[in-house]
C-alpha atoms as a PDB file:
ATOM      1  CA  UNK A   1      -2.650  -2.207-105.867  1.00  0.00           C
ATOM      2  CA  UNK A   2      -5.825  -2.080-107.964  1.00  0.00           C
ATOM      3  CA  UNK A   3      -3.864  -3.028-111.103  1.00  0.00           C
ATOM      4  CA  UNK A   4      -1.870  -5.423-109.602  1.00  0.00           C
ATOM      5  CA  UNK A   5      -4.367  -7.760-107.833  1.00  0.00           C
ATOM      6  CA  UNK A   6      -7.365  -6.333-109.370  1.00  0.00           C
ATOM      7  CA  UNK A   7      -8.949  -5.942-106.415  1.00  0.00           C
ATOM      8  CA  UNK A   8     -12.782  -5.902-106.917  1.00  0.00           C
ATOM      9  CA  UNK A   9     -15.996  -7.881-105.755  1.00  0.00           C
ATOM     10  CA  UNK A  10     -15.539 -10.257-108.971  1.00  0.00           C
ATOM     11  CA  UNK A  11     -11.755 -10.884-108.137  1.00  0.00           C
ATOM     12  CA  UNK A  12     -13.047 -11.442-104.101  1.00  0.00           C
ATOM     13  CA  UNK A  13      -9.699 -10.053-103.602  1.00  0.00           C
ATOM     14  CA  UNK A  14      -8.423  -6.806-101.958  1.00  0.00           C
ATOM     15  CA  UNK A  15      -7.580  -5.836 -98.445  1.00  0.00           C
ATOM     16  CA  UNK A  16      -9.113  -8.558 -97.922  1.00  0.00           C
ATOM     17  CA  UNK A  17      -9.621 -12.409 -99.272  1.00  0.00           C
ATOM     18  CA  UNK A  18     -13.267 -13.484 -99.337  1.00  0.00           C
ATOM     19  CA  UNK A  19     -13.803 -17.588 -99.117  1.00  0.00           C
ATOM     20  CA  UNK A  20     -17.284 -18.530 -99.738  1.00  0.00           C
ATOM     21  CA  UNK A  21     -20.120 -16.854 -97.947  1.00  0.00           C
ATOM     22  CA  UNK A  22     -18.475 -14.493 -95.359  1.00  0.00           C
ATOM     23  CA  UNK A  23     -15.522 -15.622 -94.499  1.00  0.00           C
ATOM     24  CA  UNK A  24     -12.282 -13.284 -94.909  1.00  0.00           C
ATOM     25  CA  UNK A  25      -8.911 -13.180 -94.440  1.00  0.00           C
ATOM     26  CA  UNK A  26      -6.285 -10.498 -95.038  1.00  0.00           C
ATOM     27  CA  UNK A  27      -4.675 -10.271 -97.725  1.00  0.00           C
ATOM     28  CA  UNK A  28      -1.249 -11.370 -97.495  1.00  0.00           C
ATOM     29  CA  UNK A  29      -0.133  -9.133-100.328  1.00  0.00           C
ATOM     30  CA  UNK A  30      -1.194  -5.705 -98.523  1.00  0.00           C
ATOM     31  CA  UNK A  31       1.972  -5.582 -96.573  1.00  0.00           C
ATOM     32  CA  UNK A  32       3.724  -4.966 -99.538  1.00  0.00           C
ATOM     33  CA  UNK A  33       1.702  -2.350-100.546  1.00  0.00           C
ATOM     34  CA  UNK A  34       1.478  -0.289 -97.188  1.00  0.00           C
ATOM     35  CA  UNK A  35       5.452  -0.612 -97.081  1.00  0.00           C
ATOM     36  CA  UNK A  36       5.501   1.074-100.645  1.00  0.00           C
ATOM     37  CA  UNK A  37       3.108   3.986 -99.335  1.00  0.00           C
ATOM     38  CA  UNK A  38       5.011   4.870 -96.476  1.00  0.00           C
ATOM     39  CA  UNK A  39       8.187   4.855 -98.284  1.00  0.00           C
ATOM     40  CA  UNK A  40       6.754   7.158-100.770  1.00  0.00           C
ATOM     41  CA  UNK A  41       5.085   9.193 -98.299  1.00  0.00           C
ATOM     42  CA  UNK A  42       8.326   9.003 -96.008  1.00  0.00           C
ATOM     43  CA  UNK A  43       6.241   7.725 -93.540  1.00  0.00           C
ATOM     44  CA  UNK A  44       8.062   5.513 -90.861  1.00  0.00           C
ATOM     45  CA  UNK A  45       6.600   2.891 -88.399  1.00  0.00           C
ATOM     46  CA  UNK A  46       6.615   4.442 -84.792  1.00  0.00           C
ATOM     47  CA  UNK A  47       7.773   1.483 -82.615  1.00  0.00           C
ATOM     48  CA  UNK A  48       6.743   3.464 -79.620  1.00  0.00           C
ATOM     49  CA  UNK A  49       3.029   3.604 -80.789  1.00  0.00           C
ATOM     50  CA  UNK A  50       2.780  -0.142 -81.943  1.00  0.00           C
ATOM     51  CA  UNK A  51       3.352  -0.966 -78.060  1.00  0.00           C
ATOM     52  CA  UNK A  52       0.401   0.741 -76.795  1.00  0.00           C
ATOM     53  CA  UNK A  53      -1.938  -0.516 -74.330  1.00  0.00           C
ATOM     54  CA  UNK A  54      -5.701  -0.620 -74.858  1.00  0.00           C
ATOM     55  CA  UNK A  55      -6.180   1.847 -72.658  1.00  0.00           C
ATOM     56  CA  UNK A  56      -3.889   3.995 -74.062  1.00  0.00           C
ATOM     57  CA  UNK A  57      -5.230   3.616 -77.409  1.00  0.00           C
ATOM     58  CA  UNK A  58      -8.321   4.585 -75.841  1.00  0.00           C
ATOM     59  CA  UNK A  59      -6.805   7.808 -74.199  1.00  0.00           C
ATOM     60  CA  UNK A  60      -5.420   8.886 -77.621  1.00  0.00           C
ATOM     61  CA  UNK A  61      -8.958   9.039 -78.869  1.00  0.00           C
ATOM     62  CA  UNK A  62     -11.053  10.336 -76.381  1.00  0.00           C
ATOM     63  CA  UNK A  63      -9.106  12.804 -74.786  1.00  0.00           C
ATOM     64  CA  UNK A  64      -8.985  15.179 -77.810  1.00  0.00           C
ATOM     65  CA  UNK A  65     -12.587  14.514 -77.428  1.00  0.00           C
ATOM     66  CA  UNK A  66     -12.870  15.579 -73.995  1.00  0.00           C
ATOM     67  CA  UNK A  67     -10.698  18.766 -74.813  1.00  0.00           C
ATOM     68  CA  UNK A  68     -12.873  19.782 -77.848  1.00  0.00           C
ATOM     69  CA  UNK A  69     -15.821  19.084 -75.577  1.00  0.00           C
ATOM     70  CA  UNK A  70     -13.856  21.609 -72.702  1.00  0.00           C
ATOM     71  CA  UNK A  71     -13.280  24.013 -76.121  1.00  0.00           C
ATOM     72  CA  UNK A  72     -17.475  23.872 -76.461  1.00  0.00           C
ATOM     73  CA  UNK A  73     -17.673  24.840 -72.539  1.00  0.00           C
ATOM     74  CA  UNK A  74     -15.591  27.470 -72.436  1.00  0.00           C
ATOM     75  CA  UNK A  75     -17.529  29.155 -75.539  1.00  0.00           C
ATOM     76  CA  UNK A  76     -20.767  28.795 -73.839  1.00  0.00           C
ATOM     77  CA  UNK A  77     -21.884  27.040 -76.558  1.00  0.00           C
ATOM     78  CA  UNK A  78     -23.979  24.507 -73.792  1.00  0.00           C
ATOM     79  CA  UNK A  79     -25.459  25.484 -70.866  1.00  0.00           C
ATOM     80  CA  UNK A  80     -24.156  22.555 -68.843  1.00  0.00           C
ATOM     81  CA  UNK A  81     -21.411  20.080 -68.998  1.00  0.00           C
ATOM     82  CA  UNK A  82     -24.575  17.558 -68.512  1.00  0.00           C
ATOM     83  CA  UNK A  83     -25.796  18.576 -72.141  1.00  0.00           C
ATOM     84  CA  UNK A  84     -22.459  17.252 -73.534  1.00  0.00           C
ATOM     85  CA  UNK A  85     -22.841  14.281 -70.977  1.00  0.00           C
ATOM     86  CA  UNK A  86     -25.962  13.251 -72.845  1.00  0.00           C
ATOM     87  CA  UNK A  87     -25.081  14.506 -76.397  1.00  0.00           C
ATOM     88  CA  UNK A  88     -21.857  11.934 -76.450  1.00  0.00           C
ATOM     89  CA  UNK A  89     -23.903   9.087 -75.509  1.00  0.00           C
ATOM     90  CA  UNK A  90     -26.961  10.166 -77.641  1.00  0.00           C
ATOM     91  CA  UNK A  91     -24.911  11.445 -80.528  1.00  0.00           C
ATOM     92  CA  UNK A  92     -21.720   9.296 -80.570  1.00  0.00           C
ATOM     93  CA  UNK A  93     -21.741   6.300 -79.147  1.00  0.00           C
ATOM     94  CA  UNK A  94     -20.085   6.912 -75.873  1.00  0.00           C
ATOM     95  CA  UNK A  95     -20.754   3.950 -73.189  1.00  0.00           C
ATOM     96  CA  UNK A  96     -24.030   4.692 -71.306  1.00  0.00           C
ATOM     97  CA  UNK A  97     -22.539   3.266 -68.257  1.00  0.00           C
ATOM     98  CA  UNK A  98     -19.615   5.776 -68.266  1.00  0.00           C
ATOM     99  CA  UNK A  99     -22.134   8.614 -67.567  1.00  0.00           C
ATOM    100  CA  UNK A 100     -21.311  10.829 -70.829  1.00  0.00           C
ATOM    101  CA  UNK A 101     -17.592  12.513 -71.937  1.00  0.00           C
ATOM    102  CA  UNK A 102     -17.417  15.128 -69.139  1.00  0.00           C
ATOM    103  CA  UNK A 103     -18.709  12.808 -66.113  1.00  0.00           C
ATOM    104  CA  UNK A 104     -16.093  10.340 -67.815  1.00  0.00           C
ATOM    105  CA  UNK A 105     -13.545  13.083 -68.141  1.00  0.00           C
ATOM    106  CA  UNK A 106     -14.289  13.531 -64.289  1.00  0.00           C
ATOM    107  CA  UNK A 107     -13.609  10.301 -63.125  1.00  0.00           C
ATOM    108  CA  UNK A 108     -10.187  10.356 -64.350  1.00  0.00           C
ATOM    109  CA  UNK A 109      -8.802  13.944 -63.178  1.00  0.00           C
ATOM    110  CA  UNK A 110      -8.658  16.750 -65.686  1.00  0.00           C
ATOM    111  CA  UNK A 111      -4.750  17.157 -64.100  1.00  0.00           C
ATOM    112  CA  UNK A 112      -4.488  13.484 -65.520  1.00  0.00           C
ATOM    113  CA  UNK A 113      -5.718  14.198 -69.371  1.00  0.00           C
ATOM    114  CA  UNK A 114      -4.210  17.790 -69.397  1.00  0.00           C
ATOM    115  CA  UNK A 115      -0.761  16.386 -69.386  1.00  0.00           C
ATOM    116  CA  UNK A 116      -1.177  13.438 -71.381  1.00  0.00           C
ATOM    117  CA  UNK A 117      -2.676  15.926 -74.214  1.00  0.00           C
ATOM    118  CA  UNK A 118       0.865  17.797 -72.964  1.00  0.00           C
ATOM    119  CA  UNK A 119       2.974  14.818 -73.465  1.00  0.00           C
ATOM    120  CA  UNK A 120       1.372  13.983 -76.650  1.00  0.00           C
ATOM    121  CA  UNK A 121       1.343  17.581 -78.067  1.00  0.00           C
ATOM    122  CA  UNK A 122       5.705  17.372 -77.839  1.00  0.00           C
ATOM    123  CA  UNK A 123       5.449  14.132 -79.668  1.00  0.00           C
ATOM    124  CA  UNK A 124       2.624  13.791 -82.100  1.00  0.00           C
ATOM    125  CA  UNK A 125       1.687  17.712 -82.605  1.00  0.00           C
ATOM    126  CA  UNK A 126      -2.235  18.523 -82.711  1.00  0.00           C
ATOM    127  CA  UNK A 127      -2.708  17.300 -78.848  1.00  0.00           C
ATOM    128  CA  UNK A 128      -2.620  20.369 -77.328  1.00  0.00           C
ATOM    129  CA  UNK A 129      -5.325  21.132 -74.127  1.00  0.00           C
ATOM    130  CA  UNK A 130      -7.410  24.216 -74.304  1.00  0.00           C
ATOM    131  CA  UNK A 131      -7.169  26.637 -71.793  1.00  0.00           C
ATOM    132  CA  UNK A 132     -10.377  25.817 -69.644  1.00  0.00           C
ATOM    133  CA  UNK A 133      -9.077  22.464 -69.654  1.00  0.00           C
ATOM    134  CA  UNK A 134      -5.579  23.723 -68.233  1.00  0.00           C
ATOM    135  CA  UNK A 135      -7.660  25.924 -65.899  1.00  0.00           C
ATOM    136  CA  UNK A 136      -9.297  23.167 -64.368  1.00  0.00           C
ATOM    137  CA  UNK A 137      -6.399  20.887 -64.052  1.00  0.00           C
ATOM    138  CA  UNK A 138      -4.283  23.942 -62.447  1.00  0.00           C
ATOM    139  CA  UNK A 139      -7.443  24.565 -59.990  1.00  0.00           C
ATOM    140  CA  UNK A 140      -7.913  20.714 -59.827  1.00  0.00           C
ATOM    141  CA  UNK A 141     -11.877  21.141 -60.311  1.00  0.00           C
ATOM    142  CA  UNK A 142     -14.149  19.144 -62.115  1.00  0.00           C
ATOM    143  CA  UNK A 143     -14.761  20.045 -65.714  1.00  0.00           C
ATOM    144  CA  UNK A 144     -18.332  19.725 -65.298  1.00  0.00           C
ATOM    145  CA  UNK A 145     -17.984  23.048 -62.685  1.00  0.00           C
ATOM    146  CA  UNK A 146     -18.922  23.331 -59.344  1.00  0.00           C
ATOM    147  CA  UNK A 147     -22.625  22.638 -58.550  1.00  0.00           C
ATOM    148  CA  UNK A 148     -22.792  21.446 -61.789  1.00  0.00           C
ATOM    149  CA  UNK A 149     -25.703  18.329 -62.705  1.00  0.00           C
ATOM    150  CA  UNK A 150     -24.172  15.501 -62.759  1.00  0.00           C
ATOM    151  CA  UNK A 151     -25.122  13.182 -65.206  1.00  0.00           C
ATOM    152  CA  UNK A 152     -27.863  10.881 -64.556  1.00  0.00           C
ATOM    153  CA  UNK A 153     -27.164   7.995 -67.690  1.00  0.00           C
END
């Protein structure tokens, strides 16, 4: 791709096409070249991922999140799941209004994310809950523990 459309800040050319100040568009050619890759790379287009909602999209990124964050509770490497509450919003970005990644987690079930991370562990591979996580979904308790702070954000 580089050779080809010498793709550069001179050219104004590469994934995307700059016109004038800011504008961009894609670059129609990049099809081409993400078609080659995944040939070479024997990569093939998963139809079944292409028709995800939003909110699944969102589930496939936060609930590895949630079960790294369950990983980090069962250590003991917080105190409470409120620390982790506050250290997602603080630390990554996570809406304030959501109250943090366990409260979040919460609110949806951990019976509800442990087998989605199930479903997409047969399919995709590296989805796979922890075992506090399965606790908790088996017990159907909160992640955040019984008498635990909630969070306050």
């Amino acid at each position: 791709m580089q050779e080809d459309i010498q793709a550069d800040e001179t050219t104004r050319k590469g994934f995307y096409i700059y016109d004038g100040e800011s504008k961009f568009t894609p670059n129609p050619d990049i099809k081409m070249y993400v078609n080659k890759a995944r040939s070479i790379s024997g990569l093939s287009i998963d139809y079944e991922l292409m028709q995800l909602s939003d909110e699944e999209i969102v589930e496939m990124i936060l609930f590895p999140v949630v079960n790294e964050a369950c990983c980090v509770l069962e250590d003991k490497i917080v105190v409470k799941a409120s620390d982790l509450d506050v250290a997602s919003v603080t630390g990554m970005g996570f809406p304030e209004y959501r109250g943090g990644i366990i409260f979040w987690a919460d609110t949806l079930g951990p019976k509800y994310i442990c087998s989605k991370l199930e479903k997409w562990s047969k399919t995709y591979g590296p989805f796979k809950p922890c075992a506090y996580l399965e606790e908790k979904a088996f017990k159907r308790v909160s992640l955040g523990g019984e008498g635990q702070a909630k969070s306050q954000l």
